[in-house]
PDB file of N, CA and C in Angstrom:
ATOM      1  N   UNK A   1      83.967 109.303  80.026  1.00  0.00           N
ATOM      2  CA  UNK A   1      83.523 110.091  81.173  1.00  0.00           C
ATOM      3  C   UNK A   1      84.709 110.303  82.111  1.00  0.00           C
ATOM      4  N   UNK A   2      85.046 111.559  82.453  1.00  0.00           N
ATOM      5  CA  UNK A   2      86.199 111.792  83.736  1.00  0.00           C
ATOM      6  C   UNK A   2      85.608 111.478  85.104  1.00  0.00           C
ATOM      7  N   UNK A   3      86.701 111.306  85.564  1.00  0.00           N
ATOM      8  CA  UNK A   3      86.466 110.959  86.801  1.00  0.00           C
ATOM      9  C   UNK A   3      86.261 112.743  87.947  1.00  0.00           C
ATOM     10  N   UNK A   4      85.734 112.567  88.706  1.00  0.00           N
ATOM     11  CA  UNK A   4      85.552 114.070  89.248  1.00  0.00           C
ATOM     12  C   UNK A   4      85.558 115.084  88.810  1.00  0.00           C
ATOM     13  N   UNK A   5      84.426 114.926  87.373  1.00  0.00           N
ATOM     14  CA  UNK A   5      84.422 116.329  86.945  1.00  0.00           C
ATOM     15  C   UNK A   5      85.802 116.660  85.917  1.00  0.00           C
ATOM     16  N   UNK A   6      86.887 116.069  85.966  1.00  0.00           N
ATOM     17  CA  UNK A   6      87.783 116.624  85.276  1.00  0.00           C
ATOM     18  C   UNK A   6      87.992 115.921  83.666  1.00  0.00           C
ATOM     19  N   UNK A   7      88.601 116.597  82.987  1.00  0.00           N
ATOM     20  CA  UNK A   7      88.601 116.555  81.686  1.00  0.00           C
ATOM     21  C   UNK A   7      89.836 114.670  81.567  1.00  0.00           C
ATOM     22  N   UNK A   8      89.552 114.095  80.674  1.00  0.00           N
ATOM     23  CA  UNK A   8      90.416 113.248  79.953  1.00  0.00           C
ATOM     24  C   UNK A   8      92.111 113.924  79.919  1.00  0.00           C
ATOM     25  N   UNK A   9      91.884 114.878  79.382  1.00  0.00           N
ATOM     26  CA  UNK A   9      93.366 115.332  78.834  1.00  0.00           C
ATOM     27  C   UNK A   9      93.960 116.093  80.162  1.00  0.00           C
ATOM     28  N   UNK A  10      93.058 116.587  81.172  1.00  0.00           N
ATOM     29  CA  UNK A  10      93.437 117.112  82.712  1.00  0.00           C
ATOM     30  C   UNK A  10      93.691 115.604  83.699  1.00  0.00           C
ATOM     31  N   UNK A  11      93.210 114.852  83.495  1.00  0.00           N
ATOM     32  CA  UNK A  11      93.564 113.123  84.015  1.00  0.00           C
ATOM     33  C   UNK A  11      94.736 112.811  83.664  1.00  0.00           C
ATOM     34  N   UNK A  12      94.873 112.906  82.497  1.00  0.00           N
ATOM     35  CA  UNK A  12      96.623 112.482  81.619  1.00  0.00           C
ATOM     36  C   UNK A  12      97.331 113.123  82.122  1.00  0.00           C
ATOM     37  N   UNK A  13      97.555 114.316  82.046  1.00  0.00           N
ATOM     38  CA  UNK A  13      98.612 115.695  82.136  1.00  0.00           C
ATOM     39  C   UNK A  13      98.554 115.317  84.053  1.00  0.00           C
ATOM     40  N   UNK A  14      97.789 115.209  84.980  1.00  0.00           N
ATOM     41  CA  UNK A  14      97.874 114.872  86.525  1.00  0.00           C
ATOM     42  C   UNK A  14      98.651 113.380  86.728  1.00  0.00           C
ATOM     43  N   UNK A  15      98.211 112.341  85.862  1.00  0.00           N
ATOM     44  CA  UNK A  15      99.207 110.719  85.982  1.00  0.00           C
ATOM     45  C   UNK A  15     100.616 111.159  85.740  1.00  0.00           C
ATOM     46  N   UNK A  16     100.691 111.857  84.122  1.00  0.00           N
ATOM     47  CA  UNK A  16     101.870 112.329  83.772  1.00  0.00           C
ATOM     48  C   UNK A  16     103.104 113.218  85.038  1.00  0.00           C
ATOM     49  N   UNK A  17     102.602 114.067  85.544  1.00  0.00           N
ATOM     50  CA  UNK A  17     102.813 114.790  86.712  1.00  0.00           C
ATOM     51  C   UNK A  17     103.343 113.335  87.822  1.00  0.00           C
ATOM     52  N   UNK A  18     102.046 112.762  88.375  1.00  0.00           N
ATOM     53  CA  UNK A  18     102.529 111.818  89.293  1.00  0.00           C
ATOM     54  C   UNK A  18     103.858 111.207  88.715  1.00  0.00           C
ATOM     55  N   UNK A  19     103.824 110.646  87.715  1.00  0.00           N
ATOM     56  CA  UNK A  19     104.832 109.666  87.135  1.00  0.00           C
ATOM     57  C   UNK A  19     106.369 110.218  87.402  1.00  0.00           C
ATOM     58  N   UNK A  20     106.268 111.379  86.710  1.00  0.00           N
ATOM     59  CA  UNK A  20     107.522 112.308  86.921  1.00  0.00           C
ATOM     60  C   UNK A  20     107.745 111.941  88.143  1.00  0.00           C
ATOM     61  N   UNK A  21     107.169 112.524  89.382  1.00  0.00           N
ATOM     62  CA  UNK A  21     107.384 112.783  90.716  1.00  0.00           C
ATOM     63  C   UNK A  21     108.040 111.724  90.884  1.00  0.00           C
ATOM     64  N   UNK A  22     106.757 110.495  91.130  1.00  0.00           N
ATOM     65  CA  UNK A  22     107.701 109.082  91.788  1.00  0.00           C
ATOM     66  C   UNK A  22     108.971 108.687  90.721  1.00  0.00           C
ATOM     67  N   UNK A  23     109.318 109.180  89.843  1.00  0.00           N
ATOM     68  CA  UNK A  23     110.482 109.008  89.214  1.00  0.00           C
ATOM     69  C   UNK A  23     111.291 109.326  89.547  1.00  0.00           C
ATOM     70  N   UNK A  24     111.442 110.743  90.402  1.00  0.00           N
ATOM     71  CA  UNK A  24     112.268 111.589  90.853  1.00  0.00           C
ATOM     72  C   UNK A  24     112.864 111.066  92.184  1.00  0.00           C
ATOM     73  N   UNK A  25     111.479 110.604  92.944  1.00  0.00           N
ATOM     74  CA  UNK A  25     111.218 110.386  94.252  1.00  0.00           C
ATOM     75  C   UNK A  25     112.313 108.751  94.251  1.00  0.00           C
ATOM     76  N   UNK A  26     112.341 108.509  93.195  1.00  0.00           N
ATOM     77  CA  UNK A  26     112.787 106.675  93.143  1.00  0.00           C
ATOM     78  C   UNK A  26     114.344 107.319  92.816  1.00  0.00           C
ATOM     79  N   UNK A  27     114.844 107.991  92.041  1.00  0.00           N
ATOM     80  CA  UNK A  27     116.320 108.520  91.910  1.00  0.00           C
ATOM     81  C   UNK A  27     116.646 109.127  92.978  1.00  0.00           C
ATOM     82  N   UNK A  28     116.077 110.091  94.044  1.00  0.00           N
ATOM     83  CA  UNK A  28     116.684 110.584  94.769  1.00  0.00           C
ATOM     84  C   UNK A  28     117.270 109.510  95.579  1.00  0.00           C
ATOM     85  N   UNK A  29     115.945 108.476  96.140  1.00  0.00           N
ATOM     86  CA  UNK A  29     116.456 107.127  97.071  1.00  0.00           C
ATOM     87  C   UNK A  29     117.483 106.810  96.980  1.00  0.00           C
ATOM     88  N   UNK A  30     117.184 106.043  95.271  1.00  0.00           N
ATOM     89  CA  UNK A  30     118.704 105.291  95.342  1.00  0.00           C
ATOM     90  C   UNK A  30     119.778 106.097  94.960  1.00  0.00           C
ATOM     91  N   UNK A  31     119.855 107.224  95.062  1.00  0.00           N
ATOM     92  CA  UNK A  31     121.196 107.749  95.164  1.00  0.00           C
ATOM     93  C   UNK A  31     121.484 108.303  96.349  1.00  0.00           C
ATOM     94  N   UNK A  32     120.549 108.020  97.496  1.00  0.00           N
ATOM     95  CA  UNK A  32     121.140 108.291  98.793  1.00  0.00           C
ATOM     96  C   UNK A  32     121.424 106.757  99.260  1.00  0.00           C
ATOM     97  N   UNK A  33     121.312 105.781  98.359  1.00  0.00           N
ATOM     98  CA  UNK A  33     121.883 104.137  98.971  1.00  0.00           C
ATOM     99  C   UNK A  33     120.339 103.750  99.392  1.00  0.00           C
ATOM    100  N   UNK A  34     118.980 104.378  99.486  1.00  0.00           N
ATOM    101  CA  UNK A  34     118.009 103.803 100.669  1.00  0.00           C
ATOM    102  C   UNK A  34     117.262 102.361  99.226  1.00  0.00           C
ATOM    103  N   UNK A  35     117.029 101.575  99.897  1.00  0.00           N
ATOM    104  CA  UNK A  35     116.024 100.743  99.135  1.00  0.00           C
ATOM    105  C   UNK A  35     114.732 101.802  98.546  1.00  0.00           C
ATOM    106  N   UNK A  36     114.308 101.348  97.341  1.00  0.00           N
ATOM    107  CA  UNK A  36     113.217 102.258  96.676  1.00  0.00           C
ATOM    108  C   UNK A  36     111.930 101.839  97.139  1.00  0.00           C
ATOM    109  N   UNK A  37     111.743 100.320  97.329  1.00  0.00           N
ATOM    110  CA  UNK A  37     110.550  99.664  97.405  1.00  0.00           C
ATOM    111  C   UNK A  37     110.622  98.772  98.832  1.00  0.00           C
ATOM    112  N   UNK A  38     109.884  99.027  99.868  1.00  0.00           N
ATOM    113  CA  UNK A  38     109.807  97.778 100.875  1.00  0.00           C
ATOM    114  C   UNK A  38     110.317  96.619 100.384  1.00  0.00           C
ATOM    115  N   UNK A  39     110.558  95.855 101.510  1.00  0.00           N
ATOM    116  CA  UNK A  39     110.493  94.514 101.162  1.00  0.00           C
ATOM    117  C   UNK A  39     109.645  93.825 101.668  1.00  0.00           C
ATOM    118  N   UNK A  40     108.784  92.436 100.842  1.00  0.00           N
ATOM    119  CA  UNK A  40     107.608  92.327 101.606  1.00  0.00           C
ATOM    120  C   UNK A  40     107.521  91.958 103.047  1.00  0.00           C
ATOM    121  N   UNK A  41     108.800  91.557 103.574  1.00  0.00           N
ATOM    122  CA  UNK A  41     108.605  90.795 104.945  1.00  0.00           C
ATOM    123  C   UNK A  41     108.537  91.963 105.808  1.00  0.00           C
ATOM    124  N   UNK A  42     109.111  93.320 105.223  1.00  0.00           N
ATOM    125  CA  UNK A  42     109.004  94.591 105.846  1.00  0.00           C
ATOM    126  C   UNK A  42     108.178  95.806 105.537  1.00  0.00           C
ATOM    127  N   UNK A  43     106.933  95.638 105.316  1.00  0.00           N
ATOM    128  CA  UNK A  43     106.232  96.696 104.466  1.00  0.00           C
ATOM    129  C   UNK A  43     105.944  97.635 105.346  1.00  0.00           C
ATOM    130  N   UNK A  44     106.665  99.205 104.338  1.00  0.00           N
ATOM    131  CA  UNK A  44     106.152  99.920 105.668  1.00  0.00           C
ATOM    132  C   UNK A  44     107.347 100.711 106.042  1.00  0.00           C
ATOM    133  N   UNK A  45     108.210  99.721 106.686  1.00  0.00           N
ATOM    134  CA  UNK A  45     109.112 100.395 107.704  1.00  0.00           C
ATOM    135  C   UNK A  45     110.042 101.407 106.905  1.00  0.00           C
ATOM    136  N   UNK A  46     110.263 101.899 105.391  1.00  0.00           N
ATOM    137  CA  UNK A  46     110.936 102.749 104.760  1.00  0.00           C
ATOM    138  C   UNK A  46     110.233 103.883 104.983  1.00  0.00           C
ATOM    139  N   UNK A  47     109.047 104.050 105.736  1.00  0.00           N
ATOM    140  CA  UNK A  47     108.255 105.177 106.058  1.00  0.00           C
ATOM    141  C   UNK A  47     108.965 105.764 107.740  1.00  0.00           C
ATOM    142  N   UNK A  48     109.118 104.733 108.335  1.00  0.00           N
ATOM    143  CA  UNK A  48     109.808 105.370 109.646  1.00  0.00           C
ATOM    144  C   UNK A  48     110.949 106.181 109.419  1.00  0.00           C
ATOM    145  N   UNK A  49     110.660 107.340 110.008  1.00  0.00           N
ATOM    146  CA  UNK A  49     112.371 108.456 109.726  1.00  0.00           C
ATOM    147  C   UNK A  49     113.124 107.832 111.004  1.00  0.00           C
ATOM    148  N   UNK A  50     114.101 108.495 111.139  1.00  0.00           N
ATOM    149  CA  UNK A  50     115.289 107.870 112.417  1.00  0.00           C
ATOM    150  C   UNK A  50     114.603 108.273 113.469  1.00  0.00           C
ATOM    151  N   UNK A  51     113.860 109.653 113.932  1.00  0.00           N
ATOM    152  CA  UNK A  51     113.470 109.738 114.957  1.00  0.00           C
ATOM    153  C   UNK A  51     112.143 108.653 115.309  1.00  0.00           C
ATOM    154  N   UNK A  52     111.296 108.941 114.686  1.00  0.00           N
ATOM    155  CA  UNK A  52     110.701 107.128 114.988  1.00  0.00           C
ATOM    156  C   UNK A  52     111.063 105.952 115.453  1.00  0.00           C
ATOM    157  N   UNK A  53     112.143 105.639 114.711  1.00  0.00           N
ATOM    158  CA  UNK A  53     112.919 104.724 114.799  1.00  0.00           C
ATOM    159  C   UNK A  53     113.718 104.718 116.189  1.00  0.00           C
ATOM    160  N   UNK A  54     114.580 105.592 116.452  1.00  0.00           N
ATOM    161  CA  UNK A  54     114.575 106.349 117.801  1.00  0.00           C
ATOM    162  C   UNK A  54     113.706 105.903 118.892  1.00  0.00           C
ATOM    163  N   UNK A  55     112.615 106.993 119.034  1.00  0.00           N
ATOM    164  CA  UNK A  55     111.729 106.612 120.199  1.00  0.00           C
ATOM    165  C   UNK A  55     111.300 105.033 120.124  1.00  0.00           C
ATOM    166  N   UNK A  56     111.052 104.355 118.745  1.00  0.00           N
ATOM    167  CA  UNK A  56     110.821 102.818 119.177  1.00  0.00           C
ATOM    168  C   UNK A  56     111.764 102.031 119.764  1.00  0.00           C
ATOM    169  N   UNK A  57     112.934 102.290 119.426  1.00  0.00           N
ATOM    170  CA  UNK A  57     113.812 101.523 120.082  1.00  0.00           C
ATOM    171  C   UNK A  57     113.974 102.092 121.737  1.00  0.00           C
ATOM    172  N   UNK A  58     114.111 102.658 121.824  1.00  0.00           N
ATOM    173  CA  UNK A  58     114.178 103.167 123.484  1.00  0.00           C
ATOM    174  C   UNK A  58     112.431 103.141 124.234  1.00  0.00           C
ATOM    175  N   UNK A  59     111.402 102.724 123.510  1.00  0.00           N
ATOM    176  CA  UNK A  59     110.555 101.491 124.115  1.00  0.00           C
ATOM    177  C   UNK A  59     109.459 102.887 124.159  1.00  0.00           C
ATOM    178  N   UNK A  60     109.884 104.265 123.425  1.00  0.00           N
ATOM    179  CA  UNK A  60     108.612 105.115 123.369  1.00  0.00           C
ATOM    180  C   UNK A  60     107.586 104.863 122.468  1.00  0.00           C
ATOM    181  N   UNK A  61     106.773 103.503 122.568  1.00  0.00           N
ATOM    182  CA  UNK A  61     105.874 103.246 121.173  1.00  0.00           C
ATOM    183  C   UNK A  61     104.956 104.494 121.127  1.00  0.00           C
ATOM    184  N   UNK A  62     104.186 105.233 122.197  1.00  0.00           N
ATOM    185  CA  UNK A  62     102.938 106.098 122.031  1.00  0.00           C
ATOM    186  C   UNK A  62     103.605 107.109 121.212  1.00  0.00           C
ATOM    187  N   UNK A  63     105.000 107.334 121.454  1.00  0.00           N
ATOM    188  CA  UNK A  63     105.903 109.042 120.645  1.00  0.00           C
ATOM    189  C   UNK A  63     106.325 108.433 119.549  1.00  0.00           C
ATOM    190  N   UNK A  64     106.756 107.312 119.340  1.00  0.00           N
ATOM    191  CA  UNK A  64     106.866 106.985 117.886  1.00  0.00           C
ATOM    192  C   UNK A  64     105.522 106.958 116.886  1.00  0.00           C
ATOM    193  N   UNK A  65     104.441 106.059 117.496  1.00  0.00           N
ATOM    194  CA  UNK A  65     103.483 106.194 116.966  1.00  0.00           C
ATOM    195  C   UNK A  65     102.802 107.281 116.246  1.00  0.00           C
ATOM    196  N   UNK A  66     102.760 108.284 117.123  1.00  0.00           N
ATOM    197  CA  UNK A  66     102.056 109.978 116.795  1.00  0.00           C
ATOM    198  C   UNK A  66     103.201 110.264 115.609  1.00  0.00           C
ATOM    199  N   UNK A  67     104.511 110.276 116.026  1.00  0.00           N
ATOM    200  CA  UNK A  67     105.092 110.999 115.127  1.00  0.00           C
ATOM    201  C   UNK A  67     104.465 110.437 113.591  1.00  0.00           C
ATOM    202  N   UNK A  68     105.144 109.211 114.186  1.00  0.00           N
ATOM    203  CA  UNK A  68     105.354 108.166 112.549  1.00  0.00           C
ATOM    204  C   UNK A  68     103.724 108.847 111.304  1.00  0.00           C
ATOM    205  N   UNK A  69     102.655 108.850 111.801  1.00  0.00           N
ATOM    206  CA  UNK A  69     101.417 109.229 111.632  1.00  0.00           C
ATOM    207  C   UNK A  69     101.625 110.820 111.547  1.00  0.00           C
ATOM    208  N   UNK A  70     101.606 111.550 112.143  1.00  0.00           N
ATOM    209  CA  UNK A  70     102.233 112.965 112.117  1.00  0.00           C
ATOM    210  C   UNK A  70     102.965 113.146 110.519  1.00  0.00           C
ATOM    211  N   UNK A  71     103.633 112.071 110.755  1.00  0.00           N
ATOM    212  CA  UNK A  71     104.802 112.314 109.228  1.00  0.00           C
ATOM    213  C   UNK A  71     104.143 111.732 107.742  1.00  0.00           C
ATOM    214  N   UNK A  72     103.490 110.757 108.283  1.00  0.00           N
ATOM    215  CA  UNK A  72     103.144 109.913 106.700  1.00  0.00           C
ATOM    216  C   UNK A  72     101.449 109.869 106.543  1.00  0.00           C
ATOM    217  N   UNK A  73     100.737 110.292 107.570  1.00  0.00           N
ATOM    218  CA  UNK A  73      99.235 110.458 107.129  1.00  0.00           C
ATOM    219  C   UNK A  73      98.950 108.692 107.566  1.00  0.00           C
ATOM    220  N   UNK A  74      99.765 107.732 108.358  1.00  0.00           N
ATOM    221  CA  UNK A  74      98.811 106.661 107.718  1.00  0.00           C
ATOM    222  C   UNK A  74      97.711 106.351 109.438  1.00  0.00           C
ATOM    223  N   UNK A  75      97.283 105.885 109.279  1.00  0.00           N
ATOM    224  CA  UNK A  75      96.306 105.137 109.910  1.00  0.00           C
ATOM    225  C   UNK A  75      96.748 104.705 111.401  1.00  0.00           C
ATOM    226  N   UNK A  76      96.292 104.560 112.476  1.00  0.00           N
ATOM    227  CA  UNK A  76      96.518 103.884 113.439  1.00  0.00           C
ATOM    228  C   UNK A  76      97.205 102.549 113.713  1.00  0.00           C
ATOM    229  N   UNK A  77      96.262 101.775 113.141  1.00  0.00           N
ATOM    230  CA  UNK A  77      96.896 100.407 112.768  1.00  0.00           C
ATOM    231  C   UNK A  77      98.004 100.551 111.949  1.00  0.00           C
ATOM    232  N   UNK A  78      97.836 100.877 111.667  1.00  0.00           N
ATOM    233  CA  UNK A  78      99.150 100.527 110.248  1.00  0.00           C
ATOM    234  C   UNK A  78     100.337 101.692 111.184  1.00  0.00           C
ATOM    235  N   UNK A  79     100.383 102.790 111.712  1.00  0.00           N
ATOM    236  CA  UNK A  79     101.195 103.307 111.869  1.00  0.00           C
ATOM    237  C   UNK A  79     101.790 102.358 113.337  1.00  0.00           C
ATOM    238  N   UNK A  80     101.329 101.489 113.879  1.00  0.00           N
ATOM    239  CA  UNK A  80     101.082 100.938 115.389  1.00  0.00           C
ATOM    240  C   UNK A  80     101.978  99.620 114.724  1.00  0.00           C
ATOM    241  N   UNK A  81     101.546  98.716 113.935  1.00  0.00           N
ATOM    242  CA  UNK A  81     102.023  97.807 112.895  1.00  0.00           C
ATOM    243  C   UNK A  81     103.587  97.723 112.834  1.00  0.00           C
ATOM    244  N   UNK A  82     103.813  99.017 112.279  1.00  0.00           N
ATOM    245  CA  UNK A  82     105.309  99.742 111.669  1.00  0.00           C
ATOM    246  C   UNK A  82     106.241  99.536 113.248  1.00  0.00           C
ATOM    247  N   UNK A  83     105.617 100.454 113.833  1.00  0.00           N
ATOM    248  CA  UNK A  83     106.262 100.700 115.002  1.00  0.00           C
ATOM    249  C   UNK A  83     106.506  99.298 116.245  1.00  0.00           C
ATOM    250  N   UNK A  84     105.305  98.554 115.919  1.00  0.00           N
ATOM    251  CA  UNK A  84     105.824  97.293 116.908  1.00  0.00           C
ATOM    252  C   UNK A  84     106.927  96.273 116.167  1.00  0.00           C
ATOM    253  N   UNK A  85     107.118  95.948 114.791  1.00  0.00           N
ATOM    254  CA  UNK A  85     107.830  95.989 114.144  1.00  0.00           C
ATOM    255  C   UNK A  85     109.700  96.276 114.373  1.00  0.00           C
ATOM    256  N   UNK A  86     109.142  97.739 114.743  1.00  0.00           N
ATOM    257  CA  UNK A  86     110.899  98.552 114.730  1.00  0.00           C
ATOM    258  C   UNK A  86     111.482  98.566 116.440  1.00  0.00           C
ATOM    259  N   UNK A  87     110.484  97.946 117.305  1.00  0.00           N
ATOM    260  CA  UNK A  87     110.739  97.871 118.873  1.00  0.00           C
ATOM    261  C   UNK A  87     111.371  96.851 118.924  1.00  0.00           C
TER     262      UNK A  87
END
């Protein structure tokens, strides 16, 4: 049985797709030098861009916050998390 309606072989051919991507997504990293994977004591913070990073350090948590969320889709908490973190 597929999941949402979609076919077995339309499931494969969409993982297949993902796989590529984060493959791509993992070579571009490390050939710009960035770590590929958090580290656990830091999960997360490879999602802050510099301007985030930015306003947290100069003590703008509410403008880092929005952005950081703005940029990566995540959650309140978790984007609030990141950012008290990088202050």
């Amino acid at each position: 049985m597929a999941l949402f309606g979609s076919s077995d072989d339309d499931l494969r051919r969409r993982i297949e797709d993902l796989e590529r991507r984060v493959a791509f997504l993992e070579r571009a990293a490390s050939a710009a030098g960035r770590p590929v994977v958090p580290t656990p004591a830091q999960p997360g913070e490879l999602m802050a861009s510099p301007m985030v990073r930015q306003l947290a350090l100069q003590g703008n948590k509410i403008a880092a916050i929005k952005l950081l969320r703005d940029e990566t889709g995540l959650g309140l908490k978790e984007a609030k998390d990141i950012v008290d973190r990088l202050a």
